[in-house]
N, C-alpha and C. Protein backbone atom coordinates (compact mmCIF):
# COMPACT_ATOMS: atom_id res chain seq x y z
N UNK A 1 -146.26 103.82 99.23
CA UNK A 1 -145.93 105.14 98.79
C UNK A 1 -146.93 106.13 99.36
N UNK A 2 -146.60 107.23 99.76
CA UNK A 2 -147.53 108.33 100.35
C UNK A 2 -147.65 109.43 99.58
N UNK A 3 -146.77 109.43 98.35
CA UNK A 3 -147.19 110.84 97.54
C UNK A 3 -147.12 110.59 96.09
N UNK A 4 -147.84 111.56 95.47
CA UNK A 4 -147.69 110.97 93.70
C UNK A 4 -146.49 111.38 93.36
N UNK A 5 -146.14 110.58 92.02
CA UNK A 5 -144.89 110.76 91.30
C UNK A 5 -144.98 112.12 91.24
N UNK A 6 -143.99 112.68 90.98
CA UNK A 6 -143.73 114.18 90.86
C UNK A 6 -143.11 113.71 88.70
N UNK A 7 -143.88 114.48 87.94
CA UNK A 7 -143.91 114.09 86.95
C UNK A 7 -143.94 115.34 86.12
N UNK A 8 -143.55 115.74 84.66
CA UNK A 8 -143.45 116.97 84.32
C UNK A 8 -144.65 117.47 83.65
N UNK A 9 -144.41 118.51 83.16
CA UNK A 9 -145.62 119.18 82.18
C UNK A 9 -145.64 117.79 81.33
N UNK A 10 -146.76 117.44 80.85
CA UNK A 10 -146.74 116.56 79.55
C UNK A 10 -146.45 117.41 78.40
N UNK A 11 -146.34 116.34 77.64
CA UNK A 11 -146.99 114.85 77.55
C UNK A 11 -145.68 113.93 77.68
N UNK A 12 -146.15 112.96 78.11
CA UNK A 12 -144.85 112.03 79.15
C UNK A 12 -146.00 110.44 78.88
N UNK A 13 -145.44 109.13 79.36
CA UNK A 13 -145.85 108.06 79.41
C UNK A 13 -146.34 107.10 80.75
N UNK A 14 -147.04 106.55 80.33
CA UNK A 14 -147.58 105.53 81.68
C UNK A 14 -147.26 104.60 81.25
N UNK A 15 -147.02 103.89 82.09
CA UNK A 15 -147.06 102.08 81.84
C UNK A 15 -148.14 101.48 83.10
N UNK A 16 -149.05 100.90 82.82
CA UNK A 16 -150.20 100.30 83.83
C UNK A 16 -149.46 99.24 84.29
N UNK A 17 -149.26 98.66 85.11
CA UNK A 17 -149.21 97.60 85.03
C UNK A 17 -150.17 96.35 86.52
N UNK A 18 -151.10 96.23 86.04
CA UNK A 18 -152.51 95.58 87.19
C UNK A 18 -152.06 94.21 87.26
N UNK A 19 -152.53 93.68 88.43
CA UNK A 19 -152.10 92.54 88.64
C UNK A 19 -153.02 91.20 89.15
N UNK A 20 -152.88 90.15 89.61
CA UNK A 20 -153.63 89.04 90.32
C UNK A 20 -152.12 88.54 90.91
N UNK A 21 -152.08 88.38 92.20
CA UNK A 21 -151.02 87.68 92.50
C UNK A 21 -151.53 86.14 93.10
N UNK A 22 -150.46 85.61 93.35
CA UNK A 22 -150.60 83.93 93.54
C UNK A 22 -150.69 84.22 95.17
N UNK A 23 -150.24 82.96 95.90
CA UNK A 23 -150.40 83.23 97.59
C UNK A 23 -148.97 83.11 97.67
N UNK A 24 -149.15 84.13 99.31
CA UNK A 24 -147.63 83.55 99.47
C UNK A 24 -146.34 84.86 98.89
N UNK A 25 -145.43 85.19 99.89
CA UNK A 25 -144.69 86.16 99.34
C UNK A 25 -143.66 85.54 97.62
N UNK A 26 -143.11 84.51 98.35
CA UNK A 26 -141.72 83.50 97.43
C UNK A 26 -141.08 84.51 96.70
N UNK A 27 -140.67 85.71 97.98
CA UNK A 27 -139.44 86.58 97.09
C UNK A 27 -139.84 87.42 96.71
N UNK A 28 -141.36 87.91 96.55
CA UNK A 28 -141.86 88.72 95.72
C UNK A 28 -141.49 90.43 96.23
N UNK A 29 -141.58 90.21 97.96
CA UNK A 29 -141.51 91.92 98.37
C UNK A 29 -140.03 92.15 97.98
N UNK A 30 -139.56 91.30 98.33
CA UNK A 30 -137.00 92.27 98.36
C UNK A 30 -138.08 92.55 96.72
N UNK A 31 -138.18 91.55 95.79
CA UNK A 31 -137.53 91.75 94.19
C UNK A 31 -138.31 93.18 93.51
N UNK A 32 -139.48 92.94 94.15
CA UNK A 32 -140.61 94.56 93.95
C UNK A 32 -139.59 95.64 94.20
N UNK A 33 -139.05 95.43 95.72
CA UNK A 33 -138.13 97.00 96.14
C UNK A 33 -136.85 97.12 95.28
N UNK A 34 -136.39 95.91 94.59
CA UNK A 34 -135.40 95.98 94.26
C UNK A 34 -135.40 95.96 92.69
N UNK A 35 -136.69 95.86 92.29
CA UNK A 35 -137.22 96.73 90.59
C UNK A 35 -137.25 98.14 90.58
N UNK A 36 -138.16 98.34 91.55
CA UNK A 36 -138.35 100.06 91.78
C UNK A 36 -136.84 100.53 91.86
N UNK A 37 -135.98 100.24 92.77
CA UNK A 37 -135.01 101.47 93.34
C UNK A 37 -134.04 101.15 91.56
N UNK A 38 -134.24 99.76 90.95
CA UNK A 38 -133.47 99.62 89.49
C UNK A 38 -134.27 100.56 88.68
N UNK A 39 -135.25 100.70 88.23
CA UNK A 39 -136.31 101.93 87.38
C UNK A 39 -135.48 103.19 88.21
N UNK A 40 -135.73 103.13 88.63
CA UNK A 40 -135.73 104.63 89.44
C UNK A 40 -134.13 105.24 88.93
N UNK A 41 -133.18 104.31 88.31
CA UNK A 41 -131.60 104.86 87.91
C UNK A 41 -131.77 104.53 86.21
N UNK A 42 -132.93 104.20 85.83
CA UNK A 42 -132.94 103.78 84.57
C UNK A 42 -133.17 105.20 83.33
N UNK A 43 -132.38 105.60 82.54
CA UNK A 43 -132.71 106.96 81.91
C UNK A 43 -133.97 106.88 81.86
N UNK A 44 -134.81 108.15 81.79
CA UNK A 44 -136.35 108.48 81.02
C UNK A 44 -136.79 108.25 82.13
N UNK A 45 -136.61 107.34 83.42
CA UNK A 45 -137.76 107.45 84.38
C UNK A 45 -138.47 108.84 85.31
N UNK A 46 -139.55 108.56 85.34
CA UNK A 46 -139.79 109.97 86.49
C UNK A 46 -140.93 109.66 87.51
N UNK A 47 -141.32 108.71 87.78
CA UNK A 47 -141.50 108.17 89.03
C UNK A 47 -142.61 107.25 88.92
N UNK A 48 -143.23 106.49 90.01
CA UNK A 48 -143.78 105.61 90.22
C UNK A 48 -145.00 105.25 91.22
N UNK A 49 -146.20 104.71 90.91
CA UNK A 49 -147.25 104.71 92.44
C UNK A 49 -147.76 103.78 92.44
N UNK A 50 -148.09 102.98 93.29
CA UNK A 50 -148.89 101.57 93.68
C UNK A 50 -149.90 101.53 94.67
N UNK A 51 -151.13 100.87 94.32
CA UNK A 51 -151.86 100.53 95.00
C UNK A 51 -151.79 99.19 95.07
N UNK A 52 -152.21 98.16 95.99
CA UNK A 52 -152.89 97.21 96.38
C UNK A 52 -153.77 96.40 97.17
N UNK A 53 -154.82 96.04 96.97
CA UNK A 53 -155.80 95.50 97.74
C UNK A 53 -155.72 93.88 98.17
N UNK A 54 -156.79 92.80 98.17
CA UNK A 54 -156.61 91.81 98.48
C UNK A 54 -157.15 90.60 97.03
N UNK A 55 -157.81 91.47 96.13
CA UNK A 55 -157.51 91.19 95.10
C UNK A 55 -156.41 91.48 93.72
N UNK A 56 -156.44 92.28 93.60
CA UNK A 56 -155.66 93.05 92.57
C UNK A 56 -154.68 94.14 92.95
N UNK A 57 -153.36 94.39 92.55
CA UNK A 57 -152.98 95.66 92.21
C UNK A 57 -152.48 95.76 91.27
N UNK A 58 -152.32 97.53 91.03
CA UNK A 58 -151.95 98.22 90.25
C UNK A 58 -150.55 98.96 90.41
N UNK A 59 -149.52 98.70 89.86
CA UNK A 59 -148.60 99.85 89.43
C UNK A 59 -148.73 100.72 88.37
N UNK A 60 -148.16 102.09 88.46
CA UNK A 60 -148.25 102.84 87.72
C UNK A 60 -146.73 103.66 87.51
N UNK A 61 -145.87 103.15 86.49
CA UNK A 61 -144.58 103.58 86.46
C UNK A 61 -144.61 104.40 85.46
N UNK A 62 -143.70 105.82 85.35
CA UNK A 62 -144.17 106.99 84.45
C UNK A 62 -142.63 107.54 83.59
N UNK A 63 -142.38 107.76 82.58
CA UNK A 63 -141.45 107.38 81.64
C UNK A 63 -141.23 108.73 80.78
N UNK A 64 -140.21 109.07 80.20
CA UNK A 64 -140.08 110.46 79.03
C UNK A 64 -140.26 109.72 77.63
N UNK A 65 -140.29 108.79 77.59
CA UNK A 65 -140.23 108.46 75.89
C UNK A 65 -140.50 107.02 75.81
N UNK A 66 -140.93 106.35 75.05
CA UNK A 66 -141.81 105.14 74.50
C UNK A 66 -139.78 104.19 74.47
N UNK A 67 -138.93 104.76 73.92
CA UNK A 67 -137.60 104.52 74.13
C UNK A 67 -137.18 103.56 75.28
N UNK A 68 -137.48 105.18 76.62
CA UNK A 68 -137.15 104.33 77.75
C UNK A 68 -138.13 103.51 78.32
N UNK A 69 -139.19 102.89 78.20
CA UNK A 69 -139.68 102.31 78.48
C UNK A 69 -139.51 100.79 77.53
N UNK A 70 -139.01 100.82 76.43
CA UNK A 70 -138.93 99.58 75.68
C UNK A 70 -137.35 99.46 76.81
N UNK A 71 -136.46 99.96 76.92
CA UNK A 71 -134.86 99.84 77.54
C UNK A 71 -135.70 99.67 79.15
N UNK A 72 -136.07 99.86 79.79
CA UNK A 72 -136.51 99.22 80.84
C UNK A 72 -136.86 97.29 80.90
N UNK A 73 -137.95 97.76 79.63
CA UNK A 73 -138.55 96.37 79.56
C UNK A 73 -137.42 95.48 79.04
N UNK A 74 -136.82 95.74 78.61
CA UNK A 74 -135.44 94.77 78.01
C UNK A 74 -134.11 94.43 79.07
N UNK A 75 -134.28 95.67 80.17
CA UNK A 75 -133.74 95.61 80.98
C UNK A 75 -132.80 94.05 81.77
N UNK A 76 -131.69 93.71 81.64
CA UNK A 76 -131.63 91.91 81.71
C UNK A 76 -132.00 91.61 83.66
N UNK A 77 -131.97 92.33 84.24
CA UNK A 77 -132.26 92.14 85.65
C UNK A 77 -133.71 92.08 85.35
N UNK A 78 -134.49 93.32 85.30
CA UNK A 78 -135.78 93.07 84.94
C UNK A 78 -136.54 92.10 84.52
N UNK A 79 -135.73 91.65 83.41
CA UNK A 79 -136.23 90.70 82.44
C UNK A 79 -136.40 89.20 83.40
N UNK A 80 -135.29 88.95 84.66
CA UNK A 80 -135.33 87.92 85.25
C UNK A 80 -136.71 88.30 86.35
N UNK A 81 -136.98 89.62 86.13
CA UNK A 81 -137.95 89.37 87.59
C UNK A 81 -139.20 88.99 86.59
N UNK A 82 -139.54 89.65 85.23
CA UNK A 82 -140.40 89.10 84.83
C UNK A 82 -140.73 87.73 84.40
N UNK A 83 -139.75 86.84 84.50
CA UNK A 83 -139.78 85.42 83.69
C UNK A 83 -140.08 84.47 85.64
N UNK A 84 -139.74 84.96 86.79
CA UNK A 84 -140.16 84.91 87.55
C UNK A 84 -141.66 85.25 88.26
N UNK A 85 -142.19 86.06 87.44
CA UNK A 85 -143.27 86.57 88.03
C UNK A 85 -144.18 85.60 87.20
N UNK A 86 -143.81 85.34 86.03
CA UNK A 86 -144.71 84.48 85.32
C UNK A 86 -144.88 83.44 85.87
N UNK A 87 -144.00 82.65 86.50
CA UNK A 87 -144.13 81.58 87.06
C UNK A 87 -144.34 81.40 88.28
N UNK A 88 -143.79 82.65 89.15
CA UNK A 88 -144.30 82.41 90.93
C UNK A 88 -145.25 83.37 91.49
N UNK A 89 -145.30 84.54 90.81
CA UNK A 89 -146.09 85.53 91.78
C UNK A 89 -147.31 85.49 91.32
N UNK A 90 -147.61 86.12 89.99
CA UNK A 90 -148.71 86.08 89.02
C UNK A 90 -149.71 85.06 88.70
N UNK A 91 -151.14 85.42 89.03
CA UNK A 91 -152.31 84.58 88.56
C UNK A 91 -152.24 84.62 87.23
N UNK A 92 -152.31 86.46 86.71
CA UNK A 92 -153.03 86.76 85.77
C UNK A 92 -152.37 88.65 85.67
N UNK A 93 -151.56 89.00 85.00
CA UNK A 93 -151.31 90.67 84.55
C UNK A 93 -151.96 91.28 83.30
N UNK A 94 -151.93 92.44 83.59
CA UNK A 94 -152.16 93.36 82.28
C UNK A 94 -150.93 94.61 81.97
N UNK A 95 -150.42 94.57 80.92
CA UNK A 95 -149.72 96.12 80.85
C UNK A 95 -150.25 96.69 79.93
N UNK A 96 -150.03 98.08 80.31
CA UNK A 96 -150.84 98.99 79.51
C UNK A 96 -149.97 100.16 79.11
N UNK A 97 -149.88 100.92 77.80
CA UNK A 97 -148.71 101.77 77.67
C UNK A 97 -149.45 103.17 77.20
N UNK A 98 -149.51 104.26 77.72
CA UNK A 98 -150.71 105.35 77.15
C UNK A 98 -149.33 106.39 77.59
N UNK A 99 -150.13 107.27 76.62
CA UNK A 99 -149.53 108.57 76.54
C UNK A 99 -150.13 109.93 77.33
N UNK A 100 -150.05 110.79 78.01
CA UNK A 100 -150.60 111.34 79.05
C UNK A 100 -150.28 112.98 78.42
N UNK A 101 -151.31 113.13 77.65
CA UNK A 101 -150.90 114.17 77.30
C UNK A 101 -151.92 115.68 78.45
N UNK A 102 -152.77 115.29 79.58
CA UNK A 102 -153.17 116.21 80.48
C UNK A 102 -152.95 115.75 81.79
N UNK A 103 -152.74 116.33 82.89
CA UNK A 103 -152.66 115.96 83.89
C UNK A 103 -152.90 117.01 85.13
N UNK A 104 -153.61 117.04 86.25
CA UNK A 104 -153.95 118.06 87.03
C UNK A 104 -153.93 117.16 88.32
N UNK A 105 -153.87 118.10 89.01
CA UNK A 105 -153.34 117.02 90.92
C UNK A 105 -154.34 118.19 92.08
N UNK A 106 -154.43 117.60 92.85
CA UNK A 106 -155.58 118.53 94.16
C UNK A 106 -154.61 117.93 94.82
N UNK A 107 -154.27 119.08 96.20
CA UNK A 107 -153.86 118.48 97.34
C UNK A 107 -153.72 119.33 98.26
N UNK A 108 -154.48 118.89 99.26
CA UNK A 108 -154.73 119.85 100.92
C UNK A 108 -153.51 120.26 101.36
């Protein structure tokens, strides 16, 4: 990704979600592109940013209501990438659910 979510006045939601991955793709890049572009039609979403290094990454998916983010997570496609990730991609995750009630951006 090359630009931040475009996200509204708050207060609005984060979901963290940091990672350890295993070696080895086994499916992992299609099912990543093919979570995102599913979030991305899911009500309440408003966008998304990722980093990753060679240890860890981080997603950061951004939400209107604690609502759509439980209807994401319940999501039944979703739900198969997560019962997958537990078992093939993932060392070790964290999710994190915060509420964002300030937000300010710099950009040249």
């Amino acid at each position: 990704m090359s630009s931040f979510a475009k996200t509204p006045t708050p207060p609005y939601y984060a979901v963290i979600f940091s990672s350890i991955r295993t070696d080895g793709d086994n499916g992992y890049g299609k099912m990543s592109e093919k979570m995102v572009e599913l979030a991305s039609t899911q009500k309440g979403f408003l966008g998304i940013e990722s980093a990753r290094d060679q240890e860890i990454g981080i997603t950061v998916s951004y939400w209107d209501s604690l609502e759509a983010i439980k209807s994401w997570k319940e999501h039944a496609t979703h739900r198969l990438a997560q019962n997958r990730g537990k078992k093939d991609w993932y060392e070790s995750f964290a999710i994190r659910v915060c509420k964002v009630e300030r937000d300010s951006f710099f950009e040249m």
